[in-house]
N, C-alpha and C. Protein backbone atom coordinates (compact mmCIF):
# COMPACT_ATOMS: atom_id res chain seq x y z
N UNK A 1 2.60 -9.38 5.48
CA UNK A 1 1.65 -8.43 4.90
C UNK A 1 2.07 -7.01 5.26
N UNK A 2 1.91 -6.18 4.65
CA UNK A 2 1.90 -4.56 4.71
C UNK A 2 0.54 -3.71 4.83
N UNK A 3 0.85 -2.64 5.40
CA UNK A 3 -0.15 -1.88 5.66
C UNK A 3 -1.06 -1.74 4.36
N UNK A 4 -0.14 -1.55 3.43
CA UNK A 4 -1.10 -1.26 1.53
C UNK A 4 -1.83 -2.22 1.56
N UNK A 5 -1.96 -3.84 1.41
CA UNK A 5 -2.06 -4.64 1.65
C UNK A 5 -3.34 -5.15 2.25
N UNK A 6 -3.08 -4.44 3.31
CA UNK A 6 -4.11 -4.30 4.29
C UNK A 6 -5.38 -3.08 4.25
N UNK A 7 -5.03 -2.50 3.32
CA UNK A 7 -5.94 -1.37 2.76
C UNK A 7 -6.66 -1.80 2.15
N UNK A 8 -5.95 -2.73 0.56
CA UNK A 8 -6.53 -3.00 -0.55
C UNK A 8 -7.78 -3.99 0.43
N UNK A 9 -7.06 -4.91 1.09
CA UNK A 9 -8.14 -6.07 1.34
C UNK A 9 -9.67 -5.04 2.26
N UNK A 10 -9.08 -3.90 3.21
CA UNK A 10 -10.42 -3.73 3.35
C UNK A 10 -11.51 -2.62 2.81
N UNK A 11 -10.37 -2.08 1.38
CA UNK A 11 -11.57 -1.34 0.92
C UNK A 11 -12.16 -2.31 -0.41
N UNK A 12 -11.52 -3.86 -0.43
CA UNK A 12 -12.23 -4.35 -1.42
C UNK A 12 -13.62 -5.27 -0.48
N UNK A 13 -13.39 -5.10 0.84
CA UNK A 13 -13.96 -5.30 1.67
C UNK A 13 -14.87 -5.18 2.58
N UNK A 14 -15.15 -3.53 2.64
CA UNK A 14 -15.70 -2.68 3.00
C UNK A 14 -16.61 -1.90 2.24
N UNK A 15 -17.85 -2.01 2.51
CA UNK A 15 -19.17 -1.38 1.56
C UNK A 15 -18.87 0.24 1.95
N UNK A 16 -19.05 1.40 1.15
CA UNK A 16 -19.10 2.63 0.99
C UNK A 16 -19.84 3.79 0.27
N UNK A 17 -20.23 4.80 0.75
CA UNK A 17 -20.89 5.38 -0.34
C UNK A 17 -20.83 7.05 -0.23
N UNK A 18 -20.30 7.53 -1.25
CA UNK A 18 -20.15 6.83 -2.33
C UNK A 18 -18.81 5.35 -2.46
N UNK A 19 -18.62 4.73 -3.55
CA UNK A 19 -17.64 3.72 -3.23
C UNK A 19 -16.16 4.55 -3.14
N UNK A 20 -15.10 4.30 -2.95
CA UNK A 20 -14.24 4.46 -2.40
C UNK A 20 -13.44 4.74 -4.35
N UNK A 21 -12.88 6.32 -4.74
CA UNK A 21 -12.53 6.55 -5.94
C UNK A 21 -11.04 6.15 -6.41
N UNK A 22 -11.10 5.20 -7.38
CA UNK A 22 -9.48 4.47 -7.89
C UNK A 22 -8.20 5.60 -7.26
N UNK A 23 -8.38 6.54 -7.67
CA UNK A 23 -7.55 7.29 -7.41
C UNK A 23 -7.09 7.65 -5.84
N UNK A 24 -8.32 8.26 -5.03
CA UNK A 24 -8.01 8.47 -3.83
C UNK A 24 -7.55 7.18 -3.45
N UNK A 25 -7.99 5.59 -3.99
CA UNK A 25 -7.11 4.68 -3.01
C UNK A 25 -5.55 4.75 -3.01
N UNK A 26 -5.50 4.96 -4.65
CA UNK A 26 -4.23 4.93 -4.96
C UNK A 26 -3.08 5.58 -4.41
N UNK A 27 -3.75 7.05 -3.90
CA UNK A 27 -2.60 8.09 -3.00
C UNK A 27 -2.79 7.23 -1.42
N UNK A 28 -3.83 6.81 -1.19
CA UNK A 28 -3.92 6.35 0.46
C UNK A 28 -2.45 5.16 0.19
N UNK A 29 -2.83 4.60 -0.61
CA UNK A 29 -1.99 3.09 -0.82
C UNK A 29 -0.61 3.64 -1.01
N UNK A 30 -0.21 4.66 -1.81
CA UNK A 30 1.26 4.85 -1.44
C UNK A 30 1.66 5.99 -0.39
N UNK A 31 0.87 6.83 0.47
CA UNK A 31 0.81 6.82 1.75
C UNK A 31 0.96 5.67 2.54
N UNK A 32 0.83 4.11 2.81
CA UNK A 32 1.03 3.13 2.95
C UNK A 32 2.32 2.66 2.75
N UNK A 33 2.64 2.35 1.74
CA UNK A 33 4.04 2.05 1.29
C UNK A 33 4.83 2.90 2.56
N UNK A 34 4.34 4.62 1.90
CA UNK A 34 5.87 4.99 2.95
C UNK A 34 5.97 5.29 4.35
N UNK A 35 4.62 4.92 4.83
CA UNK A 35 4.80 4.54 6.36
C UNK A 35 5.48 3.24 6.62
N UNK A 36 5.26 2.64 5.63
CA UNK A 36 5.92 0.86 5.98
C UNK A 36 6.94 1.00 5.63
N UNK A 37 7.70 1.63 4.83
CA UNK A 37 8.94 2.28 4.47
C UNK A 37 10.30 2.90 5.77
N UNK A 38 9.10 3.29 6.36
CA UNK A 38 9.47 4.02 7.59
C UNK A 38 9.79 3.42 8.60
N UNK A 39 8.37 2.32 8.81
CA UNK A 39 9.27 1.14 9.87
C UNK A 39 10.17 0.05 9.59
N UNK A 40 10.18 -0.02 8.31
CA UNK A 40 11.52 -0.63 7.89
C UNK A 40 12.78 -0.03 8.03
N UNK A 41 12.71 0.64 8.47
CA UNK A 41 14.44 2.41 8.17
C UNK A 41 14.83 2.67 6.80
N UNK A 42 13.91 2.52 5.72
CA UNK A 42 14.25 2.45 4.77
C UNK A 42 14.01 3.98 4.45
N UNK A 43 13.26 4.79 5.01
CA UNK A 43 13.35 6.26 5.15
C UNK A 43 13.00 6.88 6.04
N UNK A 44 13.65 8.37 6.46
CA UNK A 44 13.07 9.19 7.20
C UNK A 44 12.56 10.33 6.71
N UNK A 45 11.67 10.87 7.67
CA UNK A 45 10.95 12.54 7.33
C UNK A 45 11.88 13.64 7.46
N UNK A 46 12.45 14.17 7.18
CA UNK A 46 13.00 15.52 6.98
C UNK A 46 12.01 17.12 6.65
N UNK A 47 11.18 17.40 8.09
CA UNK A 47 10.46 18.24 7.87
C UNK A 47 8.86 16.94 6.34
N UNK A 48 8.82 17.61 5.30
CA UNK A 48 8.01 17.23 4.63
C UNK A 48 9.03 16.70 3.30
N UNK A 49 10.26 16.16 3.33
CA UNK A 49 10.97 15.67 2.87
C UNK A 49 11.32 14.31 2.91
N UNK A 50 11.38 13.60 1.82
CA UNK A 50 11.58 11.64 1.74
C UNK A 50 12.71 11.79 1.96
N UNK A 51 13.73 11.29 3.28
CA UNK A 51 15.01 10.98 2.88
C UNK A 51 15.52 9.61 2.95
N UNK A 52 15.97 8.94 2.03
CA UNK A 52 15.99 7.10 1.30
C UNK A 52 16.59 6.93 2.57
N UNK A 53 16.99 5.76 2.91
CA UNK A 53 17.79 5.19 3.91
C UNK A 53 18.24 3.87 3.21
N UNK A 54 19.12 3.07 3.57
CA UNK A 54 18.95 2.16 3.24
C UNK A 54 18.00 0.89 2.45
N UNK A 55 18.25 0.31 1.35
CA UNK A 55 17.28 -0.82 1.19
C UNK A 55 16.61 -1.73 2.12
N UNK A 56 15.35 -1.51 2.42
CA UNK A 56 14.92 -2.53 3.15
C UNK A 56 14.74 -3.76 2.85
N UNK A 57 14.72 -5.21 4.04
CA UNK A 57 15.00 -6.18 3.75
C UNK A 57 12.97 -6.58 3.43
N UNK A 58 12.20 -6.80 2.63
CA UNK A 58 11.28 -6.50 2.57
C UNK A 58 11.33 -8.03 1.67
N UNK A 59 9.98 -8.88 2.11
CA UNK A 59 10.03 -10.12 1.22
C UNK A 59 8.69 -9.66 0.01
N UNK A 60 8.03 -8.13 0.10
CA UNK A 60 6.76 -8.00 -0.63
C UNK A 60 6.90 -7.09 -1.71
N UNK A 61 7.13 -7.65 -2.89
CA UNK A 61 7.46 -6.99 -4.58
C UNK A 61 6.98 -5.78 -4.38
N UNK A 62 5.67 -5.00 -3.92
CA UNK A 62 5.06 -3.72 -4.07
C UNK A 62 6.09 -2.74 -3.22
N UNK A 63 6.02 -3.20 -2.36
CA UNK A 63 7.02 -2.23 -1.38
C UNK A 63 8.48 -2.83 -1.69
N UNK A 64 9.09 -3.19 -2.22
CA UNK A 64 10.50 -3.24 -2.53
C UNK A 64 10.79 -2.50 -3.48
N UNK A 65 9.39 -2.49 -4.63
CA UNK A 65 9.40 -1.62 -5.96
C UNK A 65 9.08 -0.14 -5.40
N UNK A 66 8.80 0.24 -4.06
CA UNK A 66 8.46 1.48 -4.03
C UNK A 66 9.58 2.04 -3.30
N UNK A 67 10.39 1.36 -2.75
CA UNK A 67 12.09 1.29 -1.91
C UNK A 67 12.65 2.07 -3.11
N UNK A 68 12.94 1.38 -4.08
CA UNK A 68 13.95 1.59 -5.60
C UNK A 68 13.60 3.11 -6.50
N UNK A 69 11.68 3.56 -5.93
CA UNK A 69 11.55 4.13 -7.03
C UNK A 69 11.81 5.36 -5.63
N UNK A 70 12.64 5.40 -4.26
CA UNK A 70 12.94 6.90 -4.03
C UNK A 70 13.68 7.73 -4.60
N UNK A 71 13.74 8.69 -4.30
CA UNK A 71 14.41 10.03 -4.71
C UNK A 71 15.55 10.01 -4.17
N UNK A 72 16.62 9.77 -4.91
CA UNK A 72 18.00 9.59 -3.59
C UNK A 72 19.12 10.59 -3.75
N UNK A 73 18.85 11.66 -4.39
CA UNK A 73 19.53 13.24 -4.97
C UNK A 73 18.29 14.20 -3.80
N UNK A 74 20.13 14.51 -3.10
CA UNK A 74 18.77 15.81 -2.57
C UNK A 74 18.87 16.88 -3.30
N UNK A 75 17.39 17.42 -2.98
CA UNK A 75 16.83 17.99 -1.79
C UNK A 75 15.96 17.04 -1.89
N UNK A 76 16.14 16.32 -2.21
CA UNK A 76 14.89 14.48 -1.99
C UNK A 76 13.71 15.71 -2.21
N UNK A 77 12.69 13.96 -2.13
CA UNK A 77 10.98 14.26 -2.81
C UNK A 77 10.10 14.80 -1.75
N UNK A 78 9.05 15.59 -2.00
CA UNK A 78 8.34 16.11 -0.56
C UNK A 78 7.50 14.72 -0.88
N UNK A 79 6.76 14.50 0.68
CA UNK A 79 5.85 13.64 0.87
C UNK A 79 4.70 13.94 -0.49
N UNK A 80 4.05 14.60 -0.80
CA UNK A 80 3.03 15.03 -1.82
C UNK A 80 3.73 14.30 -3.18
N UNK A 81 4.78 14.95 -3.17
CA UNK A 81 5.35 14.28 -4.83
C UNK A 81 5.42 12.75 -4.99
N UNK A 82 5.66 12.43 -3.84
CA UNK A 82 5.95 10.81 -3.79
C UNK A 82 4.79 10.26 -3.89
N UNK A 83 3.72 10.79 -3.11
CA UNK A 83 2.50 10.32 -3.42
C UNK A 83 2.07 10.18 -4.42
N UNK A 84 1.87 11.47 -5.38
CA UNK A 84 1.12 11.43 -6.82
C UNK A 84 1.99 10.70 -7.75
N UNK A 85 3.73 10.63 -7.69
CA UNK A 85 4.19 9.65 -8.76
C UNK A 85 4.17 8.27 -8.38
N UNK A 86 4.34 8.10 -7.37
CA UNK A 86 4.17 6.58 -7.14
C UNK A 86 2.51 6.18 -6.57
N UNK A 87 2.08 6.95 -6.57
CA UNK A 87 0.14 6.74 -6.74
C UNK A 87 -0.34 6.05 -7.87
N UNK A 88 0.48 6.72 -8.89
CA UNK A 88 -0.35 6.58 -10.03
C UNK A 88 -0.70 4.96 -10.58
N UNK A 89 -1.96 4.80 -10.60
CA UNK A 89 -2.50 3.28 -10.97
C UNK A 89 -2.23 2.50 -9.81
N UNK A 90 -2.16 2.46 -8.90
CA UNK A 90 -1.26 1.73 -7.47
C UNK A 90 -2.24 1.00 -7.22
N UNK A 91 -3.49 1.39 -7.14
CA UNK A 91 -4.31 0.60 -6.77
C UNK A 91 -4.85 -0.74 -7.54
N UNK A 92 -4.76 -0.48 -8.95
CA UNK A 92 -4.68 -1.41 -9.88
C UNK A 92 -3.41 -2.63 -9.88
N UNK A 93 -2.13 -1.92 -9.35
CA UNK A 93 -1.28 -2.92 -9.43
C UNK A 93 -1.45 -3.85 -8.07
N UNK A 94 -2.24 -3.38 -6.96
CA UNK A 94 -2.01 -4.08 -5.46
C UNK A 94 -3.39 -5.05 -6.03
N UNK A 95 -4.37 -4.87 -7.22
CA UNK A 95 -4.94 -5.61 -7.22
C UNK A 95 -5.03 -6.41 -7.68
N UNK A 96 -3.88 -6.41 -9.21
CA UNK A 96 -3.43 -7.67 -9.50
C UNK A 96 -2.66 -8.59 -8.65
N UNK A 97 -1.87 -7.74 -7.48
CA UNK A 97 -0.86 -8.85 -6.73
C UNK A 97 -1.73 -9.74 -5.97
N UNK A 98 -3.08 -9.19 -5.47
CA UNK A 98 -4.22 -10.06 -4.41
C UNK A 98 -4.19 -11.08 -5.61
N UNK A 99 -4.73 -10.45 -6.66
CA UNK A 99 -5.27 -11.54 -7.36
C UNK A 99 -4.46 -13.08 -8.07
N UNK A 100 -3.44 -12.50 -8.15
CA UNK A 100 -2.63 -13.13 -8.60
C UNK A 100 -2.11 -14.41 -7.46
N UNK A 101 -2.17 -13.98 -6.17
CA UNK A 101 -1.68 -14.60 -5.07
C UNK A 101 -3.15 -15.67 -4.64
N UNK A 102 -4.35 -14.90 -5.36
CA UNK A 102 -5.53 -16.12 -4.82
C UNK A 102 -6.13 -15.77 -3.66
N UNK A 103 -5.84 -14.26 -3.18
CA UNK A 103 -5.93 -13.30 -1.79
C UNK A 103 -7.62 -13.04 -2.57
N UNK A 104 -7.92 -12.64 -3.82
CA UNK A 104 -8.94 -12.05 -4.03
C UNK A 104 -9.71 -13.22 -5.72
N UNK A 105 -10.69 -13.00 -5.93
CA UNK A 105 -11.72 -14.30 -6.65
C UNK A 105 -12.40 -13.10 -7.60
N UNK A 106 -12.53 -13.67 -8.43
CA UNK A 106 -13.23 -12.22 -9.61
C UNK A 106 -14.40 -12.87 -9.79
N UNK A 107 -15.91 -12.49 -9.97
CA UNK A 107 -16.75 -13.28 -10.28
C UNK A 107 -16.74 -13.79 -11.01
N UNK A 108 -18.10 -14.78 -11.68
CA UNK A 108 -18.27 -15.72 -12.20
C UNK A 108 -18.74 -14.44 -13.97
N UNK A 109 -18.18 -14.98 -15.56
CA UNK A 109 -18.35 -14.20 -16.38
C UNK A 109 -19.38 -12.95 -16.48
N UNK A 110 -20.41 -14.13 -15.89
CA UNK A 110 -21.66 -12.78 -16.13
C UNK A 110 -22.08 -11.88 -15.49
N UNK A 111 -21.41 -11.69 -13.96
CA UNK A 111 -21.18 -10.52 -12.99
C UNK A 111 -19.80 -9.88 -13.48
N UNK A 112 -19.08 -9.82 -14.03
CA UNK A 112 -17.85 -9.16 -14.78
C UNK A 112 -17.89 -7.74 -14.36
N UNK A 113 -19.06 -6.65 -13.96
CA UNK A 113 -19.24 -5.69 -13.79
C UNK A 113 -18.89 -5.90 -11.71
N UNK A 114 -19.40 -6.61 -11.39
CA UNK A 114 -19.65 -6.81 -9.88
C UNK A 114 -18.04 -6.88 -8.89
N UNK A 115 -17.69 -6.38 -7.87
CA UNK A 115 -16.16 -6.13 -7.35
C UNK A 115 -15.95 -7.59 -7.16
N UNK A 116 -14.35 -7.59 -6.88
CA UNK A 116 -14.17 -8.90 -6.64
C UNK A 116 -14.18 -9.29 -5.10
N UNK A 117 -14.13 -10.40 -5.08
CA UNK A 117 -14.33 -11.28 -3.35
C UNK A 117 -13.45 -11.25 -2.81
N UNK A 118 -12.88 -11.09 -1.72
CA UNK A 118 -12.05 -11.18 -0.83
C UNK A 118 -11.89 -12.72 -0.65
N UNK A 119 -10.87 -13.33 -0.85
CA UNK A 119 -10.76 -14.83 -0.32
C UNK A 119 -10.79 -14.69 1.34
N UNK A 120 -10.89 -16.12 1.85
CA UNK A 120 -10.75 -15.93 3.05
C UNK A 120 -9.56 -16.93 3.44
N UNK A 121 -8.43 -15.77 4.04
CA UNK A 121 -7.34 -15.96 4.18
C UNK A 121 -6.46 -15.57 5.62
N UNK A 122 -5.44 -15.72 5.88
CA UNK A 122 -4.63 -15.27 7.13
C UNK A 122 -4.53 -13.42 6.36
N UNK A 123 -4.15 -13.73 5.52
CA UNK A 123 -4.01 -12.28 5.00
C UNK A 123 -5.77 -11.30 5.49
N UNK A 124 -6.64 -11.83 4.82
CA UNK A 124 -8.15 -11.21 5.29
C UNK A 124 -8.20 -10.96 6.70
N UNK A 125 -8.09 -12.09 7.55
CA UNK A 125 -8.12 -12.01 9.15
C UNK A 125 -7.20 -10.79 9.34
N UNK A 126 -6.12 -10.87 9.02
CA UNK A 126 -4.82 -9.57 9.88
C UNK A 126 -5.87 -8.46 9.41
N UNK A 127 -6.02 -8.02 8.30
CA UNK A 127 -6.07 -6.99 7.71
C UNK A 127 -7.62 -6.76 8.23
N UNK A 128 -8.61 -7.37 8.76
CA UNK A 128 -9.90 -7.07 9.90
C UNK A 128 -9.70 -7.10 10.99
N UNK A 129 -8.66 -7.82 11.83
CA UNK A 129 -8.25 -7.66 12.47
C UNK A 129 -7.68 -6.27 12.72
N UNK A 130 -6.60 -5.65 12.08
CA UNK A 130 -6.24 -4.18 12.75
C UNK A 130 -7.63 -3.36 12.00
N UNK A 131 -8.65 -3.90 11.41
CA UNK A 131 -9.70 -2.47 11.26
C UNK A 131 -10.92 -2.66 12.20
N UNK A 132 -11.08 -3.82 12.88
CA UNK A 132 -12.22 -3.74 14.27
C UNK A 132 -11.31 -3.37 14.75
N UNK A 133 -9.89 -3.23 15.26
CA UNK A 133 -9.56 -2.47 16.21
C UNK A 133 -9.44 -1.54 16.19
N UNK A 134 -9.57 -0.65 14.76
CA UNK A 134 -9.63 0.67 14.89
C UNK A 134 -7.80 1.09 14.90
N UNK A 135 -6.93 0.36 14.52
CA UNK A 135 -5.86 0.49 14.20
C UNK A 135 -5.70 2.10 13.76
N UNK A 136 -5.14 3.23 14.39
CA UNK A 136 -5.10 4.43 13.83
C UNK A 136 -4.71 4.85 12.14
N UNK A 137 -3.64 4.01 12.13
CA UNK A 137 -2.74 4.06 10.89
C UNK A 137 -3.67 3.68 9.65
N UNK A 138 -4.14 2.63 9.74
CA UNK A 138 -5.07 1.63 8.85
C UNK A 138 -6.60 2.57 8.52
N UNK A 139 -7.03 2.76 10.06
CA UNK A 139 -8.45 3.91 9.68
C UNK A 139 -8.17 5.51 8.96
N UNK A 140 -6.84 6.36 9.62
CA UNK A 140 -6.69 6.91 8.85
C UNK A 140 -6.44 7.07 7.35
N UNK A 141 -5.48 6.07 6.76
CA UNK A 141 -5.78 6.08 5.43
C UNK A 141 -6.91 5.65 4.87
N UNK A 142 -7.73 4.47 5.76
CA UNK A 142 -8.85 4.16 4.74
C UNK A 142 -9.61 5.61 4.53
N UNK A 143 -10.35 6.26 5.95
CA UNK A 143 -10.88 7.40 6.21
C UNK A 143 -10.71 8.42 5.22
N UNK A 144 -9.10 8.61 4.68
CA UNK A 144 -9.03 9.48 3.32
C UNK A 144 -9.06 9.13 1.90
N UNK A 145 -9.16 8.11 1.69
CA UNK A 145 -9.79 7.56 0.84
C UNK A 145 -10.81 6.99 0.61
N UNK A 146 -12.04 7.64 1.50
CA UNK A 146 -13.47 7.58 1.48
C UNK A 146 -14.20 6.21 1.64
N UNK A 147 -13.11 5.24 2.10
CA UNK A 147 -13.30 3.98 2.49
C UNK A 147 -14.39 3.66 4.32
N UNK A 148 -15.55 3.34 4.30
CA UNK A 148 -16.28 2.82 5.21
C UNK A 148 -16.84 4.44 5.48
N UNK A 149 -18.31 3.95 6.43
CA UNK A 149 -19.20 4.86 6.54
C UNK A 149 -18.80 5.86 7.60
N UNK A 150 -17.35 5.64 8.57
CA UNK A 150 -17.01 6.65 9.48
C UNK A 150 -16.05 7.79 9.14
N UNK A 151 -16.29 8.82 9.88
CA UNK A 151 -15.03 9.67 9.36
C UNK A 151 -13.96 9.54 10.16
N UNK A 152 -12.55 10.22 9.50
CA UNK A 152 -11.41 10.07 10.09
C UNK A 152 -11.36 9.81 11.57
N UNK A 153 -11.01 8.50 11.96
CA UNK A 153 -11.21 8.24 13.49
C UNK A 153 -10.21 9.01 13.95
N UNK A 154 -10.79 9.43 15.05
CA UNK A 154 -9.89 10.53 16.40
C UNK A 154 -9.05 10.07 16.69
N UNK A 155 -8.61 8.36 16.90
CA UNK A 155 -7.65 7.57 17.29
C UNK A 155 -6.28 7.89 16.43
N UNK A 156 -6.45 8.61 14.96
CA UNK A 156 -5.53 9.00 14.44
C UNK A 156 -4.59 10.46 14.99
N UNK A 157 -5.34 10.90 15.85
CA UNK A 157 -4.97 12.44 16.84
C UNK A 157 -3.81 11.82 17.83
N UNK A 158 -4.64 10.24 18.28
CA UNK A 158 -3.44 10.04 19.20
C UNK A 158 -2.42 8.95 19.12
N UNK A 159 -1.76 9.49 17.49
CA UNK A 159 -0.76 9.01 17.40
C UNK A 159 0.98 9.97 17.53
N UNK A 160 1.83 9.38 18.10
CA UNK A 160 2.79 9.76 19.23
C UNK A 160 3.95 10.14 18.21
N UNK A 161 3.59 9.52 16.58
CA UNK A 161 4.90 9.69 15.60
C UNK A 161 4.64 10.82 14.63
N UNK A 162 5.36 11.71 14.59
CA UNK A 162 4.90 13.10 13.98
C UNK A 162 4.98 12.68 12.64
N UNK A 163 6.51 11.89 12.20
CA UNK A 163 5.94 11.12 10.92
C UNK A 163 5.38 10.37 10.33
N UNK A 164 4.72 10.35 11.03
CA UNK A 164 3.18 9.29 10.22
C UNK A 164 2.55 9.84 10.15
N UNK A 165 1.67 11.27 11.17
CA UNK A 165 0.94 12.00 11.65
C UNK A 165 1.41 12.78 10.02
N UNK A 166 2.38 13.31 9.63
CA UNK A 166 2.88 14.07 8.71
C UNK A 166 2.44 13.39 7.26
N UNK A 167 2.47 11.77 6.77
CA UNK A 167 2.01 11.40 6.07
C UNK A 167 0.49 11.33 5.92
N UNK A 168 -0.15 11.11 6.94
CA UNK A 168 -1.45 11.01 6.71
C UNK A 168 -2.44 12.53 6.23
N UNK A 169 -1.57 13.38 7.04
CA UNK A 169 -1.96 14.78 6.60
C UNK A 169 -1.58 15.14 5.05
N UNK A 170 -0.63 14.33 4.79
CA UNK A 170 -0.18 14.79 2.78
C UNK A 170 -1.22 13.22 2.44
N UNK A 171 -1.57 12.56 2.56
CA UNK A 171 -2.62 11.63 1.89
C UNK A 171 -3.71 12.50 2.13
N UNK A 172 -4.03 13.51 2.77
CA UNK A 172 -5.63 13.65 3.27
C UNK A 172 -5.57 15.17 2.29
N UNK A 173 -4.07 15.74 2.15
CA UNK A 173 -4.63 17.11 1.64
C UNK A 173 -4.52 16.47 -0.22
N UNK A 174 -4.01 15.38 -0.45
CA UNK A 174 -3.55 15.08 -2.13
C UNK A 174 -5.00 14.71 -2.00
N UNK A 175 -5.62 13.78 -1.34
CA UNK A 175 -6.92 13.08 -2.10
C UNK A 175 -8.09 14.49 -2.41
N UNK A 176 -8.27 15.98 -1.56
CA UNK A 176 -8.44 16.57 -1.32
C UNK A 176 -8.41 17.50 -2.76
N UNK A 177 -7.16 17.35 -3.48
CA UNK A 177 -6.13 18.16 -4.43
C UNK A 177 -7.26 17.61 -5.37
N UNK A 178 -6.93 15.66 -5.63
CA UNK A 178 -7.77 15.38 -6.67
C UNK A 178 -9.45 15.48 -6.70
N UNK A 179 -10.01 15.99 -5.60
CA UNK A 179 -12.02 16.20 -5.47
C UNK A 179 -11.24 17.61 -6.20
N UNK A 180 -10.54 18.13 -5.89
CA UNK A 180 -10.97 19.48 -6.71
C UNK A 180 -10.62 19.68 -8.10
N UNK A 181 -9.56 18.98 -8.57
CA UNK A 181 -9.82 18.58 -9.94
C UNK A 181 -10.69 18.16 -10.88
N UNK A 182 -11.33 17.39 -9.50
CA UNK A 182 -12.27 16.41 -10.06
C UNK A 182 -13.64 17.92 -10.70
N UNK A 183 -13.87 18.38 -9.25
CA UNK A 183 -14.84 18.73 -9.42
C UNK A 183 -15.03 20.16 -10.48
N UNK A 184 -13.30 20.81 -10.92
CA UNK A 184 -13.31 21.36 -11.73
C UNK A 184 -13.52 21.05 -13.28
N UNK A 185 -13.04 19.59 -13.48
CA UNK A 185 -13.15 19.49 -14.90
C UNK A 185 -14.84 19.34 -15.19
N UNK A 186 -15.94 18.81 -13.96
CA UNK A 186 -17.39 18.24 -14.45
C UNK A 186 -17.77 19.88 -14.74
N UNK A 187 -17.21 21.11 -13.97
CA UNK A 187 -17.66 22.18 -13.81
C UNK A 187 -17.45 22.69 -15.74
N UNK A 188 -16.50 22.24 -16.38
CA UNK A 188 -15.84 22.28 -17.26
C UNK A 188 -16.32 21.87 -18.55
N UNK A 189 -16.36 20.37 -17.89
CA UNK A 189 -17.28 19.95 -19.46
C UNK A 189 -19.00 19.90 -19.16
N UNK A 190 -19.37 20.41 -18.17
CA UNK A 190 -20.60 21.31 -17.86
C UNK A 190 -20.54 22.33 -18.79
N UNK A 191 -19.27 23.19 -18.87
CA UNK A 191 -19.77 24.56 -19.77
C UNK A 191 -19.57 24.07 -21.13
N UNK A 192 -19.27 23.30 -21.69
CA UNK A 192 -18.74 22.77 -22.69
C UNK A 192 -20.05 22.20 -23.43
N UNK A 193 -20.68 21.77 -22.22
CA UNK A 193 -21.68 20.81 -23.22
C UNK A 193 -22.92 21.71 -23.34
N UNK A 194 -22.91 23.03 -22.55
CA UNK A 194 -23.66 24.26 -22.50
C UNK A 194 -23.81 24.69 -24.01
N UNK A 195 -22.49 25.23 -23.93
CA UNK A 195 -22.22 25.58 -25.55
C UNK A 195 -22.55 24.99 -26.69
N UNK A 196 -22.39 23.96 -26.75
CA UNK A 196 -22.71 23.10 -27.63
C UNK A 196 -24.07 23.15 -28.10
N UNK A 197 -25.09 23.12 -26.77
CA UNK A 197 -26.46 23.54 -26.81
C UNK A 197 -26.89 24.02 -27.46
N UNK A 198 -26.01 25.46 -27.48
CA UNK A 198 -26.47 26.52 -27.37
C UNK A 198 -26.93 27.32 -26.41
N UNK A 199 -27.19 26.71 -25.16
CA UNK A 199 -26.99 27.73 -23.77
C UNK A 199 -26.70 29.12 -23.52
């Protein structure tokens, strides 16, 4: 299992409120990838720079597909860029792989609206396992992707690897990037629907 992995299962896992937004998972989740990336040697930080390393020997399709899609022309990708292109929909694809694997149960037709179940699996246990412990790595990304009722645990302060410390800070300022998008376009088609009024 991988840290992404271990995200998906506990923010499909974890009650929130508001719930936890497709998107912000999606940058947390490939924040994920490239920390696991990292302890594979499959890259290093260069200041705020991806630099590829070698293919990692990786037995999990999501992160092998996120190995292939680096930047391997420098001046390589900043952490931010990697995020938002390989973000995009991420969270949708880690949820077909649960599902597909039998990790996750979709309800029954007529809850179709209602999230899906977490099976209960070795995969479920690891992945509660490092979040009662408060795993730094694991709470920080959930934490920026608005996942569970605590904020960014402090335990993420005392971590000893500047590059991880460096990723979690570009997951926390991108999810950050998209509330203000967000909150510009409602501001937007707020004036829009003003007009229309007549306002």
């Amino acid at each position: 299992m991988t840290t992404a992995r271990d995200l998906m299962i506990v923010a499909l896992g974890t009650p929130s409120t508001p719930p936890a937004g497709r998107g912000d998972l999606s940058l947390a989740l490939a924040g994920a990838e490239l920390i696991d990336l990292r302890g594979a040697e499959a890259v290093t930080l260069d200041g705020d720079r991806v630099v590829p390393g070698p293919a990692p020997l990786v037995d999990d399709p999501l992160l092998s597909e996120a190995a292939a899609a680096l930047v391997r022309q420098a001046p390589y990708e900043l952490v931010e860029d990697f995020l938002w292109r390989r973000g995009r929909d991420l969270a949708s694809a880690y949820l077909a792989a649960l599902e597909a694997e039998a990790l996750i149960t979709r309800p029954r037709r007529r809850f179709r609206d209602a999230p899906p179940d977490v099976a209960d699996s070795a995969a479920r246990r690891r992945a509660a396992d490092r979040w009662t412990s408060g795993d730094p790595v694991l709470t920080g990304l959930a934490a920026a992707a608005g996942i569970g009722e605590q904020p960014a645990d402090e335990r993420v302060e005392e971590l000893a690897d500047d590059q991880v410390v460096t990723v979690l800070a570009a997951v926390n300022d991108a999810v950050m990037e998209l509330e203000a998008v967000r909150q510009r376009r409602a501001i937007e088609d707020a004036a829009f629907d003003n007009v229309w009024r007549g306002l």
